[in-house]
PDB file of N, CA and C in Angstrom:
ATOM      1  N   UNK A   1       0.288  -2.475 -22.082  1.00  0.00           N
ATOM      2  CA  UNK A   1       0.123  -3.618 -21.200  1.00  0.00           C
ATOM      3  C   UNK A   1      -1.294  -3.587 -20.625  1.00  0.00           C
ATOM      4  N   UNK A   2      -1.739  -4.505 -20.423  1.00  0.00           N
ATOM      5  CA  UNK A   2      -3.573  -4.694 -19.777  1.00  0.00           C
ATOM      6  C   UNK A   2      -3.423  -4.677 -18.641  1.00  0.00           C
ATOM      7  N   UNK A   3      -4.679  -4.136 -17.691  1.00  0.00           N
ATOM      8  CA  UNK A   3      -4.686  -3.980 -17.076  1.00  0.00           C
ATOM      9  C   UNK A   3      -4.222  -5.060 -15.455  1.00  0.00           C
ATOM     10  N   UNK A   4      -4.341  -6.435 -16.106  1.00  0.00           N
ATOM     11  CA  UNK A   4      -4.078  -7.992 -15.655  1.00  0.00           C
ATOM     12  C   UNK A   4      -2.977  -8.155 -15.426  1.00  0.00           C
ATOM     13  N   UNK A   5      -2.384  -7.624 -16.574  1.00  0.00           N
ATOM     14  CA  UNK A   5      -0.567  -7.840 -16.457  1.00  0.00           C
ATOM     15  C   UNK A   5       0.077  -6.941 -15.771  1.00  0.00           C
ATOM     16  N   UNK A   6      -0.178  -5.581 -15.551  1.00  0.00           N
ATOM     17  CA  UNK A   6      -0.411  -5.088 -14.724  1.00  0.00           C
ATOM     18  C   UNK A   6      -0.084  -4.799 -13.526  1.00  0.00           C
ATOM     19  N   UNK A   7      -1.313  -5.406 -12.641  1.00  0.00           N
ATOM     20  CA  UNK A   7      -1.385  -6.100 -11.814  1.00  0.00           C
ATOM     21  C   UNK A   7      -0.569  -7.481 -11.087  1.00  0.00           C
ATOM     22  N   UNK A   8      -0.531  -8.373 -12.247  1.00  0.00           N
ATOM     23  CA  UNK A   8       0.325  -9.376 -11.273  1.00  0.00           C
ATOM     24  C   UNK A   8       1.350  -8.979 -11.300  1.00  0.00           C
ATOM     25  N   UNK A   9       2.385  -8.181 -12.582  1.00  0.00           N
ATOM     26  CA  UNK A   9       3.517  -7.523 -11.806  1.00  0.00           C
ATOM     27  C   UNK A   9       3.445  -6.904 -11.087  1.00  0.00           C
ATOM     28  N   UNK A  10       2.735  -6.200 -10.106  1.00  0.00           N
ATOM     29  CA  UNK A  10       2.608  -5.491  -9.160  1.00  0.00           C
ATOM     30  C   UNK A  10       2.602  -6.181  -8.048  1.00  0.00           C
ATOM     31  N   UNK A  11       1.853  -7.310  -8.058  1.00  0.00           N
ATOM     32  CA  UNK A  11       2.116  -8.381  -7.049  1.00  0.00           C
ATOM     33  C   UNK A  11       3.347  -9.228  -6.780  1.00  0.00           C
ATOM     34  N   UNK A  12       3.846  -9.652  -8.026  1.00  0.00           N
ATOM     35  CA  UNK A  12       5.134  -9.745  -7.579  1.00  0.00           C
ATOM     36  C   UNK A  12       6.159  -9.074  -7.542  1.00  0.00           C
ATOM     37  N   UNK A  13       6.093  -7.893  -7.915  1.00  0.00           N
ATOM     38  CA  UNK A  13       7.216  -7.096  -7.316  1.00  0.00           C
ATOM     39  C   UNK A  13       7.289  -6.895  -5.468  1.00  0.00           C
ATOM     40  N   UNK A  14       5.711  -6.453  -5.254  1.00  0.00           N
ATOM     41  CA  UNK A  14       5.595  -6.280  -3.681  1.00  0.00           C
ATOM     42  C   UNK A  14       6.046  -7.301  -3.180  1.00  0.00           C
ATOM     43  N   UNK A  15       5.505  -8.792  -3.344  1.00  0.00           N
ATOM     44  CA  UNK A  15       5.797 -10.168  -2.892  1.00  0.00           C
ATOM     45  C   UNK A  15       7.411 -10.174  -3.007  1.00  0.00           C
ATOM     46  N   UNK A  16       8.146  -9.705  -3.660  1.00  0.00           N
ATOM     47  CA  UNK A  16       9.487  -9.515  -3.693  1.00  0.00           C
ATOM     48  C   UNK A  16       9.946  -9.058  -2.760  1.00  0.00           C
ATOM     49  N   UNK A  17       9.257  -8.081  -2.257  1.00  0.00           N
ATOM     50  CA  UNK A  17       9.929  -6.977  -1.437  1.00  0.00           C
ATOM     51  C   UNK A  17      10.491  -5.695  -2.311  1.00  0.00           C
ATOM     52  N   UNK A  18       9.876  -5.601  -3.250  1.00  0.00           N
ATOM     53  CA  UNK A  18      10.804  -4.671  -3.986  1.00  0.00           C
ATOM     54  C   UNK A  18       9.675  -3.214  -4.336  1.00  0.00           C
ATOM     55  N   UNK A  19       8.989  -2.765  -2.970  1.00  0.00           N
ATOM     56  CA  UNK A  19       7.931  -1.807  -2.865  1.00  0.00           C
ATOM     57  C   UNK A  19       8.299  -0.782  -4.529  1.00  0.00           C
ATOM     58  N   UNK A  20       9.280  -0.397  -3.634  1.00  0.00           N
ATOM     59  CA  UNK A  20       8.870   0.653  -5.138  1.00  0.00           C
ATOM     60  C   UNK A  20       8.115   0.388  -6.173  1.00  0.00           C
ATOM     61  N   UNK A  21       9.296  -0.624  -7.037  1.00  0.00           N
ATOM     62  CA  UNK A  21       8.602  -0.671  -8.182  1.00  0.00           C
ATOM     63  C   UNK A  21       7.152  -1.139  -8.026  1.00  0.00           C
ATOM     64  N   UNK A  22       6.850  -2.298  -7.387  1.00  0.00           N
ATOM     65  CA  UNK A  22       5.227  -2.496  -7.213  1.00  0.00           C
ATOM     66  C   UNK A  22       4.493  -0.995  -6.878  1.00  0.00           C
ATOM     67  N   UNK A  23       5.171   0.145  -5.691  1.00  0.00           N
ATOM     68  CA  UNK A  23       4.577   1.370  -5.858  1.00  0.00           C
ATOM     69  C   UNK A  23       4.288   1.854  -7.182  1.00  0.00           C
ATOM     70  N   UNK A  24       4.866   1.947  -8.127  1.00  0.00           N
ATOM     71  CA  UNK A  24       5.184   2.267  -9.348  1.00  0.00           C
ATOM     72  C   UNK A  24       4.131   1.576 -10.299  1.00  0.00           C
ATOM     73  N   UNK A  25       3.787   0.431 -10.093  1.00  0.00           N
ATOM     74  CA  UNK A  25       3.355  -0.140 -11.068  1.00  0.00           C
ATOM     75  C   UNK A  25       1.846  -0.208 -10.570  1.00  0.00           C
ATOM     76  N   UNK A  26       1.352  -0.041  -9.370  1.00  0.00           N
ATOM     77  CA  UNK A  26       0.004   0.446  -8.773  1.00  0.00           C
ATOM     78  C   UNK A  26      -0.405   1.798  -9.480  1.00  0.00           C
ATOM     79  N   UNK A  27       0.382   2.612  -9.011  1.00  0.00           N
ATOM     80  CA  UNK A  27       0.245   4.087  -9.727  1.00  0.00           C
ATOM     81  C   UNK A  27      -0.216   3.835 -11.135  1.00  0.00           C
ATOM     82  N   UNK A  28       0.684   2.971 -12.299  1.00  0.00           N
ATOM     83  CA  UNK A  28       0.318   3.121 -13.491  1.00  0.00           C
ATOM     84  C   UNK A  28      -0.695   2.313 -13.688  1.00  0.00           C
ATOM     85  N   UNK A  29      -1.648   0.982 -12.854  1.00  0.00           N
ATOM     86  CA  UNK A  29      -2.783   0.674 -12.938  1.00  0.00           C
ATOM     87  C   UNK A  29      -3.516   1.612 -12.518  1.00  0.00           C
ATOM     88  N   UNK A  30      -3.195   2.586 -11.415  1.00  0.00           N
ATOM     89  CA  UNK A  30      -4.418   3.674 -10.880  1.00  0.00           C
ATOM     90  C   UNK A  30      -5.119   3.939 -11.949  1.00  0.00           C
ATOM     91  N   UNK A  31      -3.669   4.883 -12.931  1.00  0.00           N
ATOM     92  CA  UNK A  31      -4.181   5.564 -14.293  1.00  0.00           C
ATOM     93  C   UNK A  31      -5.015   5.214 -15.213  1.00  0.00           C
ATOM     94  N   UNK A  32      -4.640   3.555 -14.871  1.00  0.00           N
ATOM     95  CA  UNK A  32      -5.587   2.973 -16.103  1.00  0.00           C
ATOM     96  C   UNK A  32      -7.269   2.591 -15.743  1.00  0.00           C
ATOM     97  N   UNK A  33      -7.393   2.748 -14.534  1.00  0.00           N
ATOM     98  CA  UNK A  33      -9.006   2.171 -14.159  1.00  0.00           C
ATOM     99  C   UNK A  33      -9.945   3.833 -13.851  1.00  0.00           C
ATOM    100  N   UNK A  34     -10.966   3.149 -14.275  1.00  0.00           N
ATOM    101  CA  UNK A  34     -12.385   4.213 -13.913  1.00  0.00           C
ATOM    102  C   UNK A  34     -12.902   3.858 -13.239  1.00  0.00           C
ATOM    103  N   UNK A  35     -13.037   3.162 -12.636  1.00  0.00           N
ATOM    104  CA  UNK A  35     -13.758   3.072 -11.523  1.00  0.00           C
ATOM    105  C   UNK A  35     -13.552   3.467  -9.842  1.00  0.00           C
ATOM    106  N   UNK A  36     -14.557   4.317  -9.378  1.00  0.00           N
ATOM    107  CA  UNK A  36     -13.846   4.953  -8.249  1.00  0.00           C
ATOM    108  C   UNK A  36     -12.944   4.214  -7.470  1.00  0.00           C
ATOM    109  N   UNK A  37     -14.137   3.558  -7.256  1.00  0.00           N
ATOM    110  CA  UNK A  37     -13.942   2.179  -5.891  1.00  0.00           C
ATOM    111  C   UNK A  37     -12.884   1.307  -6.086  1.00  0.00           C
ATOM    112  N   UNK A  38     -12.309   1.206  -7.189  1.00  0.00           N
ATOM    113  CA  UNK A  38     -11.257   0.182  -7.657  1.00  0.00           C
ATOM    114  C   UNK A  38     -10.116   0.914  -7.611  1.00  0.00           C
ATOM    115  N   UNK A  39     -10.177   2.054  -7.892  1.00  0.00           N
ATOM    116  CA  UNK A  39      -9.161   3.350  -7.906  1.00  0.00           C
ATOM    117  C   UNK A  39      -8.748   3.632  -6.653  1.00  0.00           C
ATOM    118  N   UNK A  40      -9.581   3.366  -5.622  1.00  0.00           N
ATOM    119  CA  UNK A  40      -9.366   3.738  -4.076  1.00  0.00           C
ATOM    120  C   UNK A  40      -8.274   2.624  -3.600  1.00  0.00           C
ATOM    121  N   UNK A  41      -8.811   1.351  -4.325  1.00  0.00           N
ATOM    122  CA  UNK A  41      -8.011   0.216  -3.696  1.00  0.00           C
ATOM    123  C   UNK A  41      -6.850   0.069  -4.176  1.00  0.00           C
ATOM    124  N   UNK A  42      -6.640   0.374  -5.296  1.00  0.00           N
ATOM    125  CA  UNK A  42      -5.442   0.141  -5.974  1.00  0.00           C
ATOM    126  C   UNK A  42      -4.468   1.392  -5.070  1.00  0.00           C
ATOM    127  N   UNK A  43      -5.381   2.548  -4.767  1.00  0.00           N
ATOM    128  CA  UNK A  43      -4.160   3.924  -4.582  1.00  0.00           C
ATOM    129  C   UNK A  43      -3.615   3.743  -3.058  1.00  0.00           C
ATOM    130  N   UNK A  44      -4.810   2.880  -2.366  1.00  0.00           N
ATOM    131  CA  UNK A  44      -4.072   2.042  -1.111  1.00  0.00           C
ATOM    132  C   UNK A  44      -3.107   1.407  -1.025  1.00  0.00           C
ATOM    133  N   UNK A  45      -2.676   0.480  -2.198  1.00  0.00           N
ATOM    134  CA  UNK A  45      -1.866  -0.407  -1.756  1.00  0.00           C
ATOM    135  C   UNK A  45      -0.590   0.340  -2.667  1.00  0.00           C
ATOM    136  N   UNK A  46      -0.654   1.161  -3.339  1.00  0.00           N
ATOM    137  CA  UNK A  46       0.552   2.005  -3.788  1.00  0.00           C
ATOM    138  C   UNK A  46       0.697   2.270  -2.622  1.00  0.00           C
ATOM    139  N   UNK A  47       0.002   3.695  -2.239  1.00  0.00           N
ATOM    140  CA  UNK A  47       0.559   4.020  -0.607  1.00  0.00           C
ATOM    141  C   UNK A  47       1.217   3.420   0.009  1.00  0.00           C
ATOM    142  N   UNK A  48       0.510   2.012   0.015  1.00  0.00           N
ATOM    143  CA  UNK A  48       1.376   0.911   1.364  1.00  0.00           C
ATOM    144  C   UNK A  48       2.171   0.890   1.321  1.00  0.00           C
ATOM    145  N   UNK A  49       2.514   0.398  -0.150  1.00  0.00           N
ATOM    146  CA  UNK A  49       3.948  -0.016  -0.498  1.00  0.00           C
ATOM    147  C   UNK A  49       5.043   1.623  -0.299  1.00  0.00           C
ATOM    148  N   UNK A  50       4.540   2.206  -0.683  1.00  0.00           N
ATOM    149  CA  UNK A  50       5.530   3.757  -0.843  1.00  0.00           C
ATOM    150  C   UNK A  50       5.789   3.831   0.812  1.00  0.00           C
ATOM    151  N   UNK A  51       4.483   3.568   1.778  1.00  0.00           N
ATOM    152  CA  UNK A  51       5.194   3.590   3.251  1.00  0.00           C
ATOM    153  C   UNK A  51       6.218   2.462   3.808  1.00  0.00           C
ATOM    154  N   UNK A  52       5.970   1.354   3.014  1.00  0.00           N
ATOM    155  CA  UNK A  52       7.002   0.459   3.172  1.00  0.00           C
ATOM    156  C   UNK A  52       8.503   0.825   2.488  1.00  0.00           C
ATOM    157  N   UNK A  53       8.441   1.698   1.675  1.00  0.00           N
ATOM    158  CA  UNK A  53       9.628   2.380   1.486  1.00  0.00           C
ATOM    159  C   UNK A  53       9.916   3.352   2.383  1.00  0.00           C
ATOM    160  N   UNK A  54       9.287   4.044   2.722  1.00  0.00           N
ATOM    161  CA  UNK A  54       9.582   5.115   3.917  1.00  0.00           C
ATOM    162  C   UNK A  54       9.865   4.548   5.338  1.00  0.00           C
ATOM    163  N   UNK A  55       9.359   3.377   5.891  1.00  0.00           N
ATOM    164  CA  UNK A  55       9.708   2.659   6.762  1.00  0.00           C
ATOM    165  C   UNK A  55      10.958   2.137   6.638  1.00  0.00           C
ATOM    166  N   UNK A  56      11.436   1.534   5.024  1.00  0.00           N
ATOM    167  CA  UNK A  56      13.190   0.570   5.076  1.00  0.00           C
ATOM    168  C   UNK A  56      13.919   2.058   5.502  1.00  0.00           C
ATOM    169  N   UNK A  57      13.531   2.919   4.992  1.00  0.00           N
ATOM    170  CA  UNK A  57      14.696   4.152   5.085  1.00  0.00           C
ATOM    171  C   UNK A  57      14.492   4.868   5.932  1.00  0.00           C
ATOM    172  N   UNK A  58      13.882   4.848   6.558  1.00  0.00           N
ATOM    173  CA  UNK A  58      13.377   5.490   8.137  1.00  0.00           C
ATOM    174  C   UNK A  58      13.422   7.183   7.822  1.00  0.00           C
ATOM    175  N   UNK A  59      12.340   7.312   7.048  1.00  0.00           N
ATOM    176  CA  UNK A  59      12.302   8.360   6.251  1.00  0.00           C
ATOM    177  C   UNK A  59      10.495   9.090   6.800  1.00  0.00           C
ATOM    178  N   UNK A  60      10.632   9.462   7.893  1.00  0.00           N
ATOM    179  CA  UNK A  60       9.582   9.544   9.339  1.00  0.00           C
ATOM    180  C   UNK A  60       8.750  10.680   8.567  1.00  0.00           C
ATOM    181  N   UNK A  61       9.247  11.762   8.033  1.00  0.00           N
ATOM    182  CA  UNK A  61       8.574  12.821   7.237  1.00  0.00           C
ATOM    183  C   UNK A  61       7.528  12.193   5.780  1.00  0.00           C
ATOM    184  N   UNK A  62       8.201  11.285   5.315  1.00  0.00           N
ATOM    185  CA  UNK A  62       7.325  10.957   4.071  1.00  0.00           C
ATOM    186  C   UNK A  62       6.186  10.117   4.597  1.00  0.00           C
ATOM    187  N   UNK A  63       6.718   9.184   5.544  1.00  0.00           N
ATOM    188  CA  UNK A  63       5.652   8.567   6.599  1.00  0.00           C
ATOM    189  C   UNK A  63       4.624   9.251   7.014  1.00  0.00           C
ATOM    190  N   UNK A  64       4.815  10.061   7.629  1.00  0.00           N
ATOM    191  CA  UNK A  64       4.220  11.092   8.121  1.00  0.00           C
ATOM    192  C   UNK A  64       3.016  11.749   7.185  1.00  0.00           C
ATOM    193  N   UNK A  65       3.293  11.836   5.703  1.00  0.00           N
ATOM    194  CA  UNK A  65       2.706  12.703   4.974  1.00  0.00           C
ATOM    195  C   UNK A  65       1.802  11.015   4.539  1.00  0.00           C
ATOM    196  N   UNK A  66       2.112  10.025   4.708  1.00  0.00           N
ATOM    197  CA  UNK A  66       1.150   9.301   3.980  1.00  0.00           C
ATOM    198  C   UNK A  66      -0.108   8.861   4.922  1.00  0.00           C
ATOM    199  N   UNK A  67       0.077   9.338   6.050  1.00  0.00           N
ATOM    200  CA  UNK A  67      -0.947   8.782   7.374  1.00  0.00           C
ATOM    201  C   UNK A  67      -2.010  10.449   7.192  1.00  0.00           C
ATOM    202  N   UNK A  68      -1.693  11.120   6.121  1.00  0.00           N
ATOM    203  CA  UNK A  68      -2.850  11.990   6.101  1.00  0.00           C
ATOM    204  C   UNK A  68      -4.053  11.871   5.134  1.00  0.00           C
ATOM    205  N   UNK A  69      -3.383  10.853   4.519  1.00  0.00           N
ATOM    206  CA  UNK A  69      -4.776  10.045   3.503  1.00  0.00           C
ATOM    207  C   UNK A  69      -4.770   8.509   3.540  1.00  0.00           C
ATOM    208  N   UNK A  70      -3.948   7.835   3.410  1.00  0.00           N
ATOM    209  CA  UNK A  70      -3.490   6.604   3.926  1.00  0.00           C
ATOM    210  C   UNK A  70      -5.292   6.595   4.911  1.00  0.00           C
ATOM    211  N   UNK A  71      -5.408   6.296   5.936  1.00  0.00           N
ATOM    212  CA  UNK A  71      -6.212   6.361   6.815  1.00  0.00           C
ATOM    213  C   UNK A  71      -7.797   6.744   6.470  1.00  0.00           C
ATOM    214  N   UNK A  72      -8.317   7.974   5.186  1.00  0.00           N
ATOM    215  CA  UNK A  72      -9.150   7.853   4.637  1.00  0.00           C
ATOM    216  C   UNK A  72      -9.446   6.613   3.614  1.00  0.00           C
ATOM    217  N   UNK A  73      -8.640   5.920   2.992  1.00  0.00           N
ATOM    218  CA  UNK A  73      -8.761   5.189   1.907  1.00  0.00           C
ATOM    219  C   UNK A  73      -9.459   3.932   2.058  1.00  0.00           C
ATOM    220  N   UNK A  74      -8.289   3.865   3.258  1.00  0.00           N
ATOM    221  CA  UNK A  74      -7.973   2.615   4.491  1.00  0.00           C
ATOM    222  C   UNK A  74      -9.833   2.167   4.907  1.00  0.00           C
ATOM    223  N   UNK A  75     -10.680   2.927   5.200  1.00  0.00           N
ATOM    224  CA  UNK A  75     -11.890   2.662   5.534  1.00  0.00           C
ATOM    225  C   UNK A  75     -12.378   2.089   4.759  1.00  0.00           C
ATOM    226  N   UNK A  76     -12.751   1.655   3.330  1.00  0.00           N
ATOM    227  CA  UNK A  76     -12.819   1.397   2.463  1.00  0.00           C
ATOM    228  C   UNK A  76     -12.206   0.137   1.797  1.00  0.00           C
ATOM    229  N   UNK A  77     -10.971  -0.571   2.168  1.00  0.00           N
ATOM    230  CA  UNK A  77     -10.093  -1.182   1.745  1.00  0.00           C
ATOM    231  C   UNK A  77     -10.835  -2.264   1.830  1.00  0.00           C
ATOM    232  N   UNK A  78     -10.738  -3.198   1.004  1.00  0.00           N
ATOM    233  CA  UNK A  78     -11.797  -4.791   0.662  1.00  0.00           C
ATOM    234  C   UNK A  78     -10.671  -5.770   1.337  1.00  0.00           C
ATOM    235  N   UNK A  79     -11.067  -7.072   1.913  1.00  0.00           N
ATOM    236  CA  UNK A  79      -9.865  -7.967   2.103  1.00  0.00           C
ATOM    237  C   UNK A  79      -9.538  -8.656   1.245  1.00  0.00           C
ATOM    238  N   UNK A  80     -10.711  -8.458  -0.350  1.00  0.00           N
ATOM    239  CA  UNK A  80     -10.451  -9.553  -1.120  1.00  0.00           C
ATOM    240  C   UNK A  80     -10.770  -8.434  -2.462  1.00  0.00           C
ATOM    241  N   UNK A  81      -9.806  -8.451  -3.467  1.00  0.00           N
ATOM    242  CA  UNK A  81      -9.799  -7.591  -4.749  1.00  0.00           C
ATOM    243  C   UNK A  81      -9.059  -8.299  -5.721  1.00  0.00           C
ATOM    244  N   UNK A  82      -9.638  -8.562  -6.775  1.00  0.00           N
ATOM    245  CA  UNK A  82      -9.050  -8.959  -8.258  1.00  0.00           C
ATOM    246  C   UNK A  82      -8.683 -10.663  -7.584  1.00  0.00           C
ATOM    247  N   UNK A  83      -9.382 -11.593  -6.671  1.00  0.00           N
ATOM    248  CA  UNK A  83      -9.106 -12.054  -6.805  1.00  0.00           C
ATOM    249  C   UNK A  83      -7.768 -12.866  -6.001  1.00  0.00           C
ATOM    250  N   UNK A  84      -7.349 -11.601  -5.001  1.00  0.00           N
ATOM    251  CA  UNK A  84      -5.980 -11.905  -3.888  1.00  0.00           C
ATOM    252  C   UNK A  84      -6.757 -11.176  -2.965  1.00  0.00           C
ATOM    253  N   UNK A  85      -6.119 -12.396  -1.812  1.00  0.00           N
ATOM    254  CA  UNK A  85      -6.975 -12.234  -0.053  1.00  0.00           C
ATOM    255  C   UNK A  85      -5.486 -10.749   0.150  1.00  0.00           C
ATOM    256  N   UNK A  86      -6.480  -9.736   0.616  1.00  0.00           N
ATOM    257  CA  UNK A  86      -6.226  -8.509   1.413  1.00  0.00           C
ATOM    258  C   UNK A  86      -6.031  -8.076   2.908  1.00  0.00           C
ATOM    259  N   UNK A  87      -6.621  -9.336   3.358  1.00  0.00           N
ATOM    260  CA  UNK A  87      -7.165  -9.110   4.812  1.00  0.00           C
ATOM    261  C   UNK A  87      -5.919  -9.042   5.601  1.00  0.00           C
ATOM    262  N   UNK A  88      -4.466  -9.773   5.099  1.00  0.00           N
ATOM    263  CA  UNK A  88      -3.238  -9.485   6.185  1.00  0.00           C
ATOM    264  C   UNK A  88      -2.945  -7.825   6.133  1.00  0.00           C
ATOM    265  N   UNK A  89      -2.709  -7.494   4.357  1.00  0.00           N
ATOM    266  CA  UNK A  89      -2.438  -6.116   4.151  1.00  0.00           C
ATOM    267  C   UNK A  89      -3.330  -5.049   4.857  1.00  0.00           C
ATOM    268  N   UNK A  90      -4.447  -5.450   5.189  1.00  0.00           N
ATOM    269  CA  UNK A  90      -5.427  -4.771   5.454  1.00  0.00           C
ATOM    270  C   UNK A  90      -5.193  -4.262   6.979  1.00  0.00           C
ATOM    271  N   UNK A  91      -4.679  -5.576   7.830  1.00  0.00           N
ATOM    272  CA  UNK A  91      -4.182  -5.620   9.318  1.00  0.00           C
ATOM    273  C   UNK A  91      -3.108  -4.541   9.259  1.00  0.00           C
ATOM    274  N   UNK A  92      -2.067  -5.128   8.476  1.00  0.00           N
ATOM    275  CA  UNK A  92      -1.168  -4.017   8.851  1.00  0.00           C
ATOM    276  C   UNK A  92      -1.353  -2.445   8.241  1.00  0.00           C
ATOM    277  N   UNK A  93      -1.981  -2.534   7.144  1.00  0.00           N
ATOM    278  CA  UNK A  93      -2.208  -1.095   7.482  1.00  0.00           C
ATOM    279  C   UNK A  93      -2.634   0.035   8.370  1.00  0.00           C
ATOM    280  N   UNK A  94      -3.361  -1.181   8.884  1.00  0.00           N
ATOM    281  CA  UNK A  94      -4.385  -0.446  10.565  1.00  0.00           C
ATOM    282  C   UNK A  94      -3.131  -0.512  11.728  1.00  0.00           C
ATOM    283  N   UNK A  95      -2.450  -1.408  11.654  1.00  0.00           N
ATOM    284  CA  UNK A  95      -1.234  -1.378  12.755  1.00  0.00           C
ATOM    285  C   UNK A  95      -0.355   0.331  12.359  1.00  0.00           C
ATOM    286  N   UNK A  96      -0.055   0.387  10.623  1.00  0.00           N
ATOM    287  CA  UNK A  96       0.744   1.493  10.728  1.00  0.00           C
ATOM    288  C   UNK A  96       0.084   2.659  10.676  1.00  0.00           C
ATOM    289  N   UNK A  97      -1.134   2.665  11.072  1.00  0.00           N
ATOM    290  CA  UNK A  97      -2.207   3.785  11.077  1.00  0.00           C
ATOM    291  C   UNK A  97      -2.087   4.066  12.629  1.00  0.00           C
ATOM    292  N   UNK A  98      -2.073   3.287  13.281  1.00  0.00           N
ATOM    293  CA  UNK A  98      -2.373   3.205  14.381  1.00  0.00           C
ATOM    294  C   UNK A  98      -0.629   3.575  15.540  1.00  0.00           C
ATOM    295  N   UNK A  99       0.650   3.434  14.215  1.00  0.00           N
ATOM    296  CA  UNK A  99       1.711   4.054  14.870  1.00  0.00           C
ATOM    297  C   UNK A  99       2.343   4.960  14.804  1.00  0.00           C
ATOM    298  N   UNK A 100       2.131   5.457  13.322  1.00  0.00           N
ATOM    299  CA  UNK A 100       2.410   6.636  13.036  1.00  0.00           C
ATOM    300  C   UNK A 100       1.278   7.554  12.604  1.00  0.00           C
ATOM    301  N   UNK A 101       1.851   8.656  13.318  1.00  0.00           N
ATOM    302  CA  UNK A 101       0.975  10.081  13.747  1.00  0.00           C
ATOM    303  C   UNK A 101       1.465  11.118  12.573  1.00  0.00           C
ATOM    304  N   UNK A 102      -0.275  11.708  11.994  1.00  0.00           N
ATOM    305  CA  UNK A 102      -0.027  12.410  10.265  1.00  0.00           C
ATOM    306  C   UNK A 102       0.953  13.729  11.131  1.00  0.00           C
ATOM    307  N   UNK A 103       0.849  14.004  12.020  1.00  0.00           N
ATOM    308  CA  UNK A 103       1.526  15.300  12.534  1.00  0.00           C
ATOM    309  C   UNK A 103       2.563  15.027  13.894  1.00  0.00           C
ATOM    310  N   UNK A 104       3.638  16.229  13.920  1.00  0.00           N
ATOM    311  CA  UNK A 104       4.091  15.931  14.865  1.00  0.00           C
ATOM    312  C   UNK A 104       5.550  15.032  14.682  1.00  0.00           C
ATOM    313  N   UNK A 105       6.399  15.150  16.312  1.00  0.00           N
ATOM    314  CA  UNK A 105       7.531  14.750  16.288  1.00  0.00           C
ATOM    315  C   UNK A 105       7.191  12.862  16.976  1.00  0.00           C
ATOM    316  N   UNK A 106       8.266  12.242  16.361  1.00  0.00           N
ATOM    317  CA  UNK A 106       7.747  10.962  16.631  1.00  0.00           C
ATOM    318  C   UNK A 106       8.996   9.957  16.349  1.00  0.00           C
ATOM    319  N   UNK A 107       9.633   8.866  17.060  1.00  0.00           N
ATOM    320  CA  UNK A 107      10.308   7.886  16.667  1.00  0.00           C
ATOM    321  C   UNK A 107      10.000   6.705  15.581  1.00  0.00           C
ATOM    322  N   UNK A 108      10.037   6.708  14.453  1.00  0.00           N
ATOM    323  CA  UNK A 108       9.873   5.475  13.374  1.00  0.00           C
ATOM    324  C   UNK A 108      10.661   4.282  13.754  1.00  0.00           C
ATOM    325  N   UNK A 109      10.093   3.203  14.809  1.00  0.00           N
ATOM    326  CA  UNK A 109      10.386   2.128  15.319  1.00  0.00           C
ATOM    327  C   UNK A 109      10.204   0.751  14.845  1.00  0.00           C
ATOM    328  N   UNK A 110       9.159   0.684  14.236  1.00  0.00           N
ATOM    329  CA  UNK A 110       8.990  -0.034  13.190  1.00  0.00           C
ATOM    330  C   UNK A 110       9.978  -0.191  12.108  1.00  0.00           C
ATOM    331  N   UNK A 111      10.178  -1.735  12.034  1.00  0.00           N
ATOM    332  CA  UNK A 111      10.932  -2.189  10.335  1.00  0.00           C
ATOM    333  C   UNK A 111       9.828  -3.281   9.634  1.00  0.00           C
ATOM    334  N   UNK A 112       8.789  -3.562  10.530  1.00  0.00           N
ATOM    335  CA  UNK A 112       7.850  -4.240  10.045  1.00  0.00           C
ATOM    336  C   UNK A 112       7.364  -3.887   8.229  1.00  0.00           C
ATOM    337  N   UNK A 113       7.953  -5.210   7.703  1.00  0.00           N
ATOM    338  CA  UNK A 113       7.498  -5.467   6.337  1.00  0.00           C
ATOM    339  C   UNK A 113       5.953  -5.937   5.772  1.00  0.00           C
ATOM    340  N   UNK A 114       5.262  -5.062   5.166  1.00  0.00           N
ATOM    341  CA  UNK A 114       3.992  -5.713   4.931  1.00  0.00           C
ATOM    342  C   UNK A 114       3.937  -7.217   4.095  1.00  0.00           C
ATOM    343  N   UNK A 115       2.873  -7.855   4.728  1.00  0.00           N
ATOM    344  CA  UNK A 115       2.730  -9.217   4.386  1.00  0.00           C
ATOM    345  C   UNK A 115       2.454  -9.091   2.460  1.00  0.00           C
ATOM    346  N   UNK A 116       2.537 -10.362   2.623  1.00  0.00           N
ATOM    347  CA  UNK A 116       2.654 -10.936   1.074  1.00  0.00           C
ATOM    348  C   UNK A 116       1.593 -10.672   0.455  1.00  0.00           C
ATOM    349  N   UNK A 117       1.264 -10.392  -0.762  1.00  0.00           N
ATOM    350  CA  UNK A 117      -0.098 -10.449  -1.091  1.00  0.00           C
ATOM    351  C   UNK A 117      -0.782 -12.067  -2.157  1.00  0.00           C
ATOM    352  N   UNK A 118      -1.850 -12.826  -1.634  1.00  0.00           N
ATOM    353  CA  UNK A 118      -1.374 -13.982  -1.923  1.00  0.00           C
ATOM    354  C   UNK A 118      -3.339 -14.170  -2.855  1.00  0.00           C
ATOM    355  N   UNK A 119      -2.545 -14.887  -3.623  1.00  0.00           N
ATOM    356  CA  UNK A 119      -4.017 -15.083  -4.805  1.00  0.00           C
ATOM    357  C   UNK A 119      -4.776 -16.282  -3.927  1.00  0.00           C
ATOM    358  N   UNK A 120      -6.039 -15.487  -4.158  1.00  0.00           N
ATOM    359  CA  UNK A 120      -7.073 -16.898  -3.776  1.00  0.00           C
ATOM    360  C   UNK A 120      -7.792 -17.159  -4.255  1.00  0.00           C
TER     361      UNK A 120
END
C-alpha cells in the first residue's frame, strides 16, 4: 500500500473514533517514511491516538508512559501536514500535556476525545 493510502486510512479511522487502528496504521506509515521531520509528525499523532486509547480505558499508567515523549515531539508538531489542518490536534495535545503528569500518582479525569482531523 503507498504511502497516501496509508494515510487517509489513518485519517479515517481516527475521524471514526476508532484510535487504535488509526494508532496502528500511523505506526505502519512511520515505517515507511525517511524523513526525520515527517517521522516525528506522523509518531505524534500515533501517540495521540494510542493516548486516546488510554484515556477511553482509563488506563492512567500507559498515559503516563506516553507524556514522557509525547511532550518532546509535541514541540515540533506542524498545524498543517500532508495537506490536513493540525492546529485543533495540536491544542489538545498541549491540553493533555498539560494534565497528565509523565510521573507520579494522579486521577485520569479526562474522557476528552481528540478532535477530527480535517483535510484542507
Amino acid at each position: 500500500m503507498r504511502n497516501s493510502d496509508i494515510w487517509k486510512r489513518a485519517i479515517v479511522e481516527h475521524n471514526a473514533e476508532e484510535y487504535l487502528e488509526a494508532h496502528e496504521l500511523f505506526e505502519d506509515l512511520w515505517l515507511e517514511i525517511d524523513n526525520r521531520d515527517e517521522k516525528d509528525i506522523v509518531q505524534t499523532l500515533a501517540q495521540a491516538d494510542a493516548l486516546a486509547v488510554h484515556i477511553q480505558t482509563g488506563n492512567v499508567k500507559a498515559a503516563q508512559r506516553l507524556m514522557r515523549q509525547l511532550p518532546e515531539l509535541f514541540q515540533t508538531f506542524p498545524e498543517n501536514y500532508r495537506n490536513t489542518n493540525l492546529k485543533e490536534m495540536k491544542i489538545w495535545i498541549g491540553q493533555m500535556i498539560s494534565v497528565i503528569p509523565p510521573f507520579g500518582e494522579f486521577s485520569l479525569k479526562t474522557k476528552e476525545k481528540p478532535p477530527k482531523l480535517i483535510h484542507s
